[in-house]
C-alpha atoms as a PDB file:
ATOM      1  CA  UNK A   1      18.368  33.635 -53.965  1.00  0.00           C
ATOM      2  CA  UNK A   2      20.815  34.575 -56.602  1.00  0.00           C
ATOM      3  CA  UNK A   3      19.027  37.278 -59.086  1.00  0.00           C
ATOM      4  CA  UNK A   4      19.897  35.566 -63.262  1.00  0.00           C
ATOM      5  CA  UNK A   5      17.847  39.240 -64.479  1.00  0.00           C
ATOM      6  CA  UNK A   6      19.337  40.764 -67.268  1.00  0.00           C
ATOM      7  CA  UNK A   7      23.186  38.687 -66.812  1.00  0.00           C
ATOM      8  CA  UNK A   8      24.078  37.337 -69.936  1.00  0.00           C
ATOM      9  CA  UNK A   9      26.412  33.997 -69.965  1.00  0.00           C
ATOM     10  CA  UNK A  10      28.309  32.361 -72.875  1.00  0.00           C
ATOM     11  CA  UNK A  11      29.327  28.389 -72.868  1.00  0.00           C
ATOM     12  CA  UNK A  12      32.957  27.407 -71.869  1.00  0.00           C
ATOM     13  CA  UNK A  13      32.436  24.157 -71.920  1.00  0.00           C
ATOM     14  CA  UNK A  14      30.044  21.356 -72.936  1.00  0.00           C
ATOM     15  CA  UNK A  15      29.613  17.608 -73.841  1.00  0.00           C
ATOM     16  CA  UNK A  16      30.433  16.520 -77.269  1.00  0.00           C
ATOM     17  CA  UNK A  17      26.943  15.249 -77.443  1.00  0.00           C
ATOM     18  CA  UNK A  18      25.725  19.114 -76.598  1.00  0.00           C
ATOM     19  CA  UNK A  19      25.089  21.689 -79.370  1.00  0.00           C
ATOM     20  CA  UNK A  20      25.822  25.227 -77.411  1.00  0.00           C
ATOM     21  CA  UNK A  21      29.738  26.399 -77.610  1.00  0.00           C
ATOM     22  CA  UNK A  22      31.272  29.829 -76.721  1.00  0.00           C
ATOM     23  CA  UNK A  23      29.332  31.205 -79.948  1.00  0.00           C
ATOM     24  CA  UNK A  24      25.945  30.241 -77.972  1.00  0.00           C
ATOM     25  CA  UNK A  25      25.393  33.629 -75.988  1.00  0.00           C
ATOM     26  CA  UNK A  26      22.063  33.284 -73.352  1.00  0.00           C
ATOM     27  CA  UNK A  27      20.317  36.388 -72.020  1.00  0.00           C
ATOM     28  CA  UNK A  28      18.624  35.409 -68.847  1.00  0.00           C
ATOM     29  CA  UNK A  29      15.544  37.454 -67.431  1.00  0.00           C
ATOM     30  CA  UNK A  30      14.240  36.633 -63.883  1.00  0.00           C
ATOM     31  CA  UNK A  31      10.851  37.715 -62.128  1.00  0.00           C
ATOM     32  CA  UNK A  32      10.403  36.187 -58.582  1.00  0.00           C
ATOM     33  CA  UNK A  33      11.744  32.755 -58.901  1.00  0.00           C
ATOM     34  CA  UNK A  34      10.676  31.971 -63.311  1.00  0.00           C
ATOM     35  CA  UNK A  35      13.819  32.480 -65.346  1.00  0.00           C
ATOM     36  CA  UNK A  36      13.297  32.654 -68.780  1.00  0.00           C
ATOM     37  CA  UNK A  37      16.184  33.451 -71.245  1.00  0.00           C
ATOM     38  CA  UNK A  38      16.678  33.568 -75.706  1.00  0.00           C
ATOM     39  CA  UNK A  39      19.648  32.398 -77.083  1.00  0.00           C
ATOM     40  CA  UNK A  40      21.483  31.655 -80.382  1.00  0.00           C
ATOM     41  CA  UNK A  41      24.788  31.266 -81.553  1.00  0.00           C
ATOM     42  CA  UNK A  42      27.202  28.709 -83.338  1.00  0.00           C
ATOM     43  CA  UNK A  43      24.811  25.625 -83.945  1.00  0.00           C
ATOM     44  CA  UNK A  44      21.678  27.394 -82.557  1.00  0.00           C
ATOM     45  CA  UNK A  45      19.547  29.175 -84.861  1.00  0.00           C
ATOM     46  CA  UNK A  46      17.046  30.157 -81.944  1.00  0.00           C
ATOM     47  CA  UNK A  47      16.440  28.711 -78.436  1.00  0.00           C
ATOM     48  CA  UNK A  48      14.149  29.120 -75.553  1.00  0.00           C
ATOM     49  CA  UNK A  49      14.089  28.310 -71.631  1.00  0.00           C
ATOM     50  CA  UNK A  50      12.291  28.299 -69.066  1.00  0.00           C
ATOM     51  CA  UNK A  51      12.896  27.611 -65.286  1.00  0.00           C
ATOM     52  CA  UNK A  52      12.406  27.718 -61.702  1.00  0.00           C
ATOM     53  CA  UNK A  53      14.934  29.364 -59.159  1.00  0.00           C
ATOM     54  CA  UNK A  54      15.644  27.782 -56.318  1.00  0.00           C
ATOM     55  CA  UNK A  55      16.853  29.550 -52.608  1.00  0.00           C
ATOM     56  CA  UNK A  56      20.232  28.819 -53.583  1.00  0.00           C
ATOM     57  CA  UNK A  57      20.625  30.021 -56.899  1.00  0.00           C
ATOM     58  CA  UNK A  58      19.548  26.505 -58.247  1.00  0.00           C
ATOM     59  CA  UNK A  59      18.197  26.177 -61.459  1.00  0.00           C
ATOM     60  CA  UNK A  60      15.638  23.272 -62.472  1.00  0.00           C
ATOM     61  CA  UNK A  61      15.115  24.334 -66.391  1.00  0.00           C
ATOM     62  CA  UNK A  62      13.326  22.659 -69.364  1.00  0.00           C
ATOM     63  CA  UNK A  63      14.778  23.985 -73.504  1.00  0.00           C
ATOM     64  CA  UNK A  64      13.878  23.788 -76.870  1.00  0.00           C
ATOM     65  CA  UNK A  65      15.507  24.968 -79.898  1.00  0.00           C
ATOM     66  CA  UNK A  66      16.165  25.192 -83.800  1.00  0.00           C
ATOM     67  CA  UNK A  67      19.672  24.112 -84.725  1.00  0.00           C
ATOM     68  CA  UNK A  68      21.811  24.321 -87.630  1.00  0.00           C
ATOM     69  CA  UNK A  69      20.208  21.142 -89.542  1.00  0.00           C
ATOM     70  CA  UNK A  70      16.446  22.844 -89.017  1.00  0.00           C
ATOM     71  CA  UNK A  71      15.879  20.301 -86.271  1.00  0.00           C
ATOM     72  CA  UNK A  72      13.525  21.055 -82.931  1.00  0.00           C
ATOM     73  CA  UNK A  73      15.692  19.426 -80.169  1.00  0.00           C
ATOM     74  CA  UNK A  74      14.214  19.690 -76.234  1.00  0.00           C
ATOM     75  CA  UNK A  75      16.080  18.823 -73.233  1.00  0.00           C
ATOM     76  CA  UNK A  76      16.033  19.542 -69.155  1.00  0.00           C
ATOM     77  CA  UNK A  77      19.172  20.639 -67.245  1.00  0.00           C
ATOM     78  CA  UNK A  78      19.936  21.209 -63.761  1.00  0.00           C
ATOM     79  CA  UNK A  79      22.469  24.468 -63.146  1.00  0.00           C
ATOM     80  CA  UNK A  80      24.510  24.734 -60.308  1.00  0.00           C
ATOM     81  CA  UNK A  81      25.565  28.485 -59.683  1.00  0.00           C
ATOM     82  CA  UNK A  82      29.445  28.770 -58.431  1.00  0.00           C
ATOM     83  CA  UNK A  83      30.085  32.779 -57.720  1.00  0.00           C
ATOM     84  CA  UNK A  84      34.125  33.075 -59.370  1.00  0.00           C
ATOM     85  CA  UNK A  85      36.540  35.492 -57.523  1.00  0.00           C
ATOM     86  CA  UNK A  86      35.447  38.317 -59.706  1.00  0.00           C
ATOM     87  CA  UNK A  87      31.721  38.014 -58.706  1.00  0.00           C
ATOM     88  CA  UNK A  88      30.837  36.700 -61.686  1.00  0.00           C
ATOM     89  CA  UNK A  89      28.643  33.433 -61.834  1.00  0.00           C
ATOM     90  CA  UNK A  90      29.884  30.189 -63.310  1.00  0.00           C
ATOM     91  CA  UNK A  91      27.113  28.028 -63.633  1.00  0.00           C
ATOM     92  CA  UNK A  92      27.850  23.669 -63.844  1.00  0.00           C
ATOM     93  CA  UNK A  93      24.803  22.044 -66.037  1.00  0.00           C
ATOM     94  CA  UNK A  94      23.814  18.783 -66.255  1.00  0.00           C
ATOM     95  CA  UNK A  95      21.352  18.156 -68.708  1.00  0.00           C
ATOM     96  CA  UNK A  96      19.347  15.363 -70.787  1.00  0.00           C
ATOM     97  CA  UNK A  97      17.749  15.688 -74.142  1.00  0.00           C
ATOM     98  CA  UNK A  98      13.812  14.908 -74.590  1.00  0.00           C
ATOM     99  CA  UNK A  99      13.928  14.603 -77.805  1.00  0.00           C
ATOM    100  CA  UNK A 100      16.590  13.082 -80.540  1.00  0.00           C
ATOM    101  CA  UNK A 101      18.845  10.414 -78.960  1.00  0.00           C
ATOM    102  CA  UNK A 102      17.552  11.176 -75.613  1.00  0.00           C
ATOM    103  CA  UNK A 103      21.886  11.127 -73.854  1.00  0.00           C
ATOM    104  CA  UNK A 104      22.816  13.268 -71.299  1.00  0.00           C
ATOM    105  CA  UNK A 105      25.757  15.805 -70.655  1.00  0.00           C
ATOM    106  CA  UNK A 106      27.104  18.141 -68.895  1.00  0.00           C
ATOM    107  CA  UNK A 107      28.355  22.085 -69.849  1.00  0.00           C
ATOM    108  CA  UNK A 108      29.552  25.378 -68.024  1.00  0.00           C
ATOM    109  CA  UNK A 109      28.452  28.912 -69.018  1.00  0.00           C
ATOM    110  CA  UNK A 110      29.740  31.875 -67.382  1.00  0.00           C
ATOM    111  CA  UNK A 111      28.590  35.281 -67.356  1.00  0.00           C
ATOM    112  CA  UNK A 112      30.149  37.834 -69.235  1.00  0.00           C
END
């Protein structure tokens, strides 16, 4: 199981549909297999997650954030961890709002 505690990512790429961009910084924490993480940035005011790690380095995740317009917007994504040449982690999302217009996307974050 890949170990998300204390990495911090940043988006590289997203849907236009998606509000994170590479101003949206995450800072993951991981005990056993919950992930949790706080981010912000660009048109996030605040944001939450919360997930489940799977043996693989899978993540099955649920969000919720404030954006830029005051809004609550919720979603669930599915992250797929890629490890770069540098040992970094590159992780491929595709996710699905709860709330607003309910579409789906798909985004990249990488660790810094």
């Amino acid at each position: 199981m890949i170990n998300y505690n204390d990495k911090i990512f940043r988006t590289v790429a997203n849907s236009e549909n998606g509000e994170t961009s590479n101003e949206t910084v995450f800072r993951y924490k991981q005990t056993g297999n919950i992930l949790t993480s706080e981010y912000a940035g660009g048109k996030i005011k605040s944001g939450h997650l919360i997930g489940l790690v799977d043996e693989n380095g899978n993540i099955d995740m649920r969000y919720h954030q404030v954006n830029h317009l005051g809004e609550i917007m919720t979603g669930i994504c599915i992250s797929k961890p890629e490890i770069l040449e540098n040992g970094k982690i590159r992780l491929h999302e595709d996710w699905e709002w709860t709330s607003g217009d309910k579409s789906k996307g798909t985004s990249i974050i990488e660790e810094q």
